[in-house]
Protein backbone atom coordinates (compact mmCIF):
# COMPACT_ATOMS: atom_id res chain seq x y z
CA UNK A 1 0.00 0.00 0.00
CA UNK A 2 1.25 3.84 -0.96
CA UNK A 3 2.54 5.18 2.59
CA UNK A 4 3.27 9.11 3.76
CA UNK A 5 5.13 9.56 6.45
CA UNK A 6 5.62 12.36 8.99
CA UNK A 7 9.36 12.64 9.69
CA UNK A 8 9.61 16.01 12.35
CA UNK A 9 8.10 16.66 15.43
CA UNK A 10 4.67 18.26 15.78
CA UNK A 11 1.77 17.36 13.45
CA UNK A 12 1.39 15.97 10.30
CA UNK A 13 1.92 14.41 7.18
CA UNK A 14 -1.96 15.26 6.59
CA UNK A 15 -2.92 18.88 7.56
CA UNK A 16 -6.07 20.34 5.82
CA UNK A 17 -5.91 24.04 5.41
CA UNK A 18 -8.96 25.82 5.86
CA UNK A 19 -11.82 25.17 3.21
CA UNK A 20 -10.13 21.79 1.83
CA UNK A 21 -13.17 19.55 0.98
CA UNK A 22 -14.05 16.52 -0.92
CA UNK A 23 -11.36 14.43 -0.33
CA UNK A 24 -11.84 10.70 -0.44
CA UNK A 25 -8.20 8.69 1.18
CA UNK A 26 -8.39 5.00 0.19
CA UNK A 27 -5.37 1.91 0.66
CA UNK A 28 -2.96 4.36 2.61
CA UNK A 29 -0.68 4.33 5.43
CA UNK A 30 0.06 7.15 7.06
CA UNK A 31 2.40 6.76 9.89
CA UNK A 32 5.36 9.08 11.60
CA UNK A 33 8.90 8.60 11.72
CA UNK A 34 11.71 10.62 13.77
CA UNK A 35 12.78 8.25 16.66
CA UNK A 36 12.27 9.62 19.81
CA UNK A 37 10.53 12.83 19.03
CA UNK A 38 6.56 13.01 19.63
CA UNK A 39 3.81 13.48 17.22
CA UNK A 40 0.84 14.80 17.98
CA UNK A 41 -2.24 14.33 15.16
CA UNK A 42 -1.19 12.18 11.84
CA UNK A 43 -4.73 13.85 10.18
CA UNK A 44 -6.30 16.90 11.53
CA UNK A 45 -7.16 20.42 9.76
CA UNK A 46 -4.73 23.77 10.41
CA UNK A 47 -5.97 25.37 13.84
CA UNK A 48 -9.08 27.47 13.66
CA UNK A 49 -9.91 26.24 10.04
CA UNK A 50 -12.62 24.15 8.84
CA UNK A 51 -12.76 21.16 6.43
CA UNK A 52 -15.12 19.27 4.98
CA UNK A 53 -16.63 15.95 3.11
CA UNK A 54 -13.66 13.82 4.28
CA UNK A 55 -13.41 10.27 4.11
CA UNK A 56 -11.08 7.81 4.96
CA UNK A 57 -11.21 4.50 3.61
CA UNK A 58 -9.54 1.35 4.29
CA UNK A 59 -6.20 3.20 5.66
CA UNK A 60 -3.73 2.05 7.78
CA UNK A 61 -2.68 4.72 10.82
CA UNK A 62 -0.07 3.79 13.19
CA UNK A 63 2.41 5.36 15.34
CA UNK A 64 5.60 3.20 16.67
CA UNK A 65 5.95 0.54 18.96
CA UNK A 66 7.75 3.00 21.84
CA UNK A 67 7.32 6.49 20.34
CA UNK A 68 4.47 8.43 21.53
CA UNK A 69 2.26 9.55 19.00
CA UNK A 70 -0.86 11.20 20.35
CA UNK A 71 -3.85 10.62 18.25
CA UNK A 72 -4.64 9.15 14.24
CA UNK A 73 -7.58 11.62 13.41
CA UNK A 74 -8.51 15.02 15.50
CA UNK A 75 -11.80 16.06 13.91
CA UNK A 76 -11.82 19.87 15.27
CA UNK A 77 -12.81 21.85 12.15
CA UNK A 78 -14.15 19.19 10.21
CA UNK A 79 -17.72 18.54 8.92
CA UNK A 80 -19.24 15.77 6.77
CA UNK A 81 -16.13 13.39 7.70
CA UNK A 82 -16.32 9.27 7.35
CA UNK A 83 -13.73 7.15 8.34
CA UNK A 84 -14.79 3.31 7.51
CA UNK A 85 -13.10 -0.06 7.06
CA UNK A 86 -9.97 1.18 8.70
CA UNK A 87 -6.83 -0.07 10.76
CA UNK A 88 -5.51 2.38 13.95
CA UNK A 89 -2.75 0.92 15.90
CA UNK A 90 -0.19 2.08 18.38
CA UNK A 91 -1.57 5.44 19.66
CA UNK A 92 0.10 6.07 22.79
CA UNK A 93 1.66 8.13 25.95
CA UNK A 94 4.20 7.35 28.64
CA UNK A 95 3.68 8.02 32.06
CA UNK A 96 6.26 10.10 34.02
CA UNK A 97 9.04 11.02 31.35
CA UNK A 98 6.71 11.41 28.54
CA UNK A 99 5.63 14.56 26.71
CA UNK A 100 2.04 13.68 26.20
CA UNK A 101 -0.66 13.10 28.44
CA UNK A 102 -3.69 11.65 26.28
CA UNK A 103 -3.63 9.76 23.44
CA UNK A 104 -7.05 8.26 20.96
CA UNK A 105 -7.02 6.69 17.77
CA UNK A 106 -9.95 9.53 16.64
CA UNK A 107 -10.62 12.48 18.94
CA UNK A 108 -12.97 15.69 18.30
CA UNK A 109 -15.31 17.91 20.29
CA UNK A 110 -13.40 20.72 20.80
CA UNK A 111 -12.73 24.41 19.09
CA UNK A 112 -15.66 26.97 18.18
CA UNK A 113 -15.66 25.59 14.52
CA UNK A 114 -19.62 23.73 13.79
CA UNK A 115 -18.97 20.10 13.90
CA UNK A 116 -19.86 16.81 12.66
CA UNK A 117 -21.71 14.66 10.85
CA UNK A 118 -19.37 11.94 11.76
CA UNK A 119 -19.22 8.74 10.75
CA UNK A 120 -16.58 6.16 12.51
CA UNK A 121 -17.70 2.57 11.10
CA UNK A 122 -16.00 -1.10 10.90
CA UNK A 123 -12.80 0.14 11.77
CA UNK A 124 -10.18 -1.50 14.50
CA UNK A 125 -9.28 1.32 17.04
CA UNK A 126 -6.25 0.98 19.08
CA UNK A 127 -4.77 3.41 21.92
CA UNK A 128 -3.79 3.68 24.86
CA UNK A 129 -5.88 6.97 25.94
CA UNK A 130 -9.24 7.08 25.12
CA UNK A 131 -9.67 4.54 21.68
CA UNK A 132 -13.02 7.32 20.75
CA UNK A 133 -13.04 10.60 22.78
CA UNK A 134 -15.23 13.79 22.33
CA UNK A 135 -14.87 16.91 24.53
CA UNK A 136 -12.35 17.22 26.77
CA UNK A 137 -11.12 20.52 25.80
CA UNK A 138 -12.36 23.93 25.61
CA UNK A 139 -15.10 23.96 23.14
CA UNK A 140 -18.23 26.62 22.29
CA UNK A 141 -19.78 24.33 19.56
CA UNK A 142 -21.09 20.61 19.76
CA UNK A 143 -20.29 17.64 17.28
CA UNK A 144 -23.67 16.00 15.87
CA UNK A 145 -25.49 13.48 14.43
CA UNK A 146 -22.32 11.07 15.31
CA UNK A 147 -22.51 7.41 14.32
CA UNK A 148 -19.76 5.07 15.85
CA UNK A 149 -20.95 1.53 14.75
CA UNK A 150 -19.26 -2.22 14.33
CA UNK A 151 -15.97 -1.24 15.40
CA UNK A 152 -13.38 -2.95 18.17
CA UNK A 153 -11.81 -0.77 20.42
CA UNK A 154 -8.83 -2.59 21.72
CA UNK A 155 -5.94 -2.09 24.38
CA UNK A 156 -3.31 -5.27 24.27
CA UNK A 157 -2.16 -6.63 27.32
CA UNK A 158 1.32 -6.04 26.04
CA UNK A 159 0.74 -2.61 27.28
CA UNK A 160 -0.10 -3.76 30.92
CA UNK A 161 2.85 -3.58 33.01
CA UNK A 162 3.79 -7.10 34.25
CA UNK A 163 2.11 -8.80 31.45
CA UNK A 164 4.08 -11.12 29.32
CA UNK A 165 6.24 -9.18 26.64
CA UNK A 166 5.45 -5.90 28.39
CA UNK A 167 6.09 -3.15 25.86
CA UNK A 168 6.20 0.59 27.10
CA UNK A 169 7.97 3.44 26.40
CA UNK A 170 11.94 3.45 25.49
CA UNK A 171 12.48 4.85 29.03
CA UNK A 172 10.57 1.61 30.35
CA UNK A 173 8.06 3.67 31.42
CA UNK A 174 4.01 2.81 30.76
CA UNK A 175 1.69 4.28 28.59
CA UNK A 176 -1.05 5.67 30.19
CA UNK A 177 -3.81 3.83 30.27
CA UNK A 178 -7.76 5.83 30.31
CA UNK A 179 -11.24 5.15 28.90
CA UNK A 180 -12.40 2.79 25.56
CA UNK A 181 -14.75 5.55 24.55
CA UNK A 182 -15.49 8.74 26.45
CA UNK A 183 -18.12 10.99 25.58
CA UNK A 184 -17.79 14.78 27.37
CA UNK A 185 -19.74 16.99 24.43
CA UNK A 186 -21.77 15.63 22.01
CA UNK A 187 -25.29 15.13 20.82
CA UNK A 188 -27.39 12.58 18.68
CA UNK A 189 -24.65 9.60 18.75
CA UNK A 190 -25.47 6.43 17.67
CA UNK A 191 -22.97 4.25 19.70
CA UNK A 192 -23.90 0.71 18.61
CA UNK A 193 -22.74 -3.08 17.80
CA UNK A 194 -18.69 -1.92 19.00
CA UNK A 195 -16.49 -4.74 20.71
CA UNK A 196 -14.86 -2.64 23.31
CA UNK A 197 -11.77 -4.71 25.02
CA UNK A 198 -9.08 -4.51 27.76
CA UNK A 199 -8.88 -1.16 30.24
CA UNK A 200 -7.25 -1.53 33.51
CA UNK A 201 -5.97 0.94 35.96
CA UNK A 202 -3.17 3.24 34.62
CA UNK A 203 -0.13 4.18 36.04
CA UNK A 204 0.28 7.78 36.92
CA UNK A 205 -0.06 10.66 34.94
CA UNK A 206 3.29 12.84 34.21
């Protein structure tokens, strides 16, 4: 599959500037590189601007084993946006010596810009934070008419310290370890037919 890669710190390699639209992503993966340094969103729109009639299908978004990378998708700016069929893995934090302090596969919910329809469908969903999160930040609109359907949010036990082949950070720290799917602003979500697996109690915060 064709494959962009972030390689500096910050966010990226997709950043919509304001008034992008009608963009349809299908077979990617879109991943980070730069060993050590952290990346925040792989997909999100330029701060304050507003995108629309998005869809990603059937990609492939990962951070690293060790690395932290914060979050696949933030939706904050975007309306109209799909993503279906699709493959998040390795979203992640570390407690104590880490730079980041919440990680999801697909986060929105916050910013003043209108928000949603969403669609999040038949996808696997894997971090460490919150796997789905909306809200949590300062926010003066709310996301609608939000459909999360058929897909498996998933933390592996490879994560939980003392499990066999415990993986954490390169300082041996954990990731920090939250909610499958955490709801703070929102309205008219359809939350239905998801496998939600694994949560136990984190380790602390930085």
């Amino acid at each position: 599959m064709a494959k962009i890669t972030f390689d500096s710190r910050g966010s990226g390699p997709l950043r919509f500037l304001s008034g992008a639209n009608h963009y349809r992503f299908i077979g990617l993966e879109i991943t980070r590189d730069s060993p050590g340094a952290v990346t925040y969103d792989l997909v999100g729109t330029e701060e304050k601007g507003t995108s629309d009639h998005i869809i990603f299908d059937r990609v492939w978004l990962h951070g690293t084993a060790q690395d932290e990378t914060t979050r696949g998708i933030i939706l904050t700016g975007g309306r109209h946006v799909a993503v279906v069929d699709s493959y998040f893995s390795d979203f992640h934090c570390v407690a104590i010596t880490g730079a980041c302090g919440d990680s999801q596969a697909i986060a929105g919910g916050i910013g003043d810009q209108p928000m949603g329809p969403y669609k999040i469908v038949n996808n696997f969903l894997e971090a460490s934070g919150e796997n789905v999160m909306f809200g949590g930040g300062t926010a003066t609109s709310v996301p609608s008419d939000i459909e999360i359907r058929h897909n498996h949010l998933f933390k592996p036990l490879t994560w939980a310290p003392g499990s066999p082949g415990f993986v954490g950070g390169t300082s041996g720290k954990p990731f920090i370890v939250k909610n499958l799917f955490e709801l703070k602003n929102g309205q008219r979500v359809l939350f239905e037919g998801n496998i939600l697996e694994n949560v136990w109690r984190s380790a602390s915060y930085p």
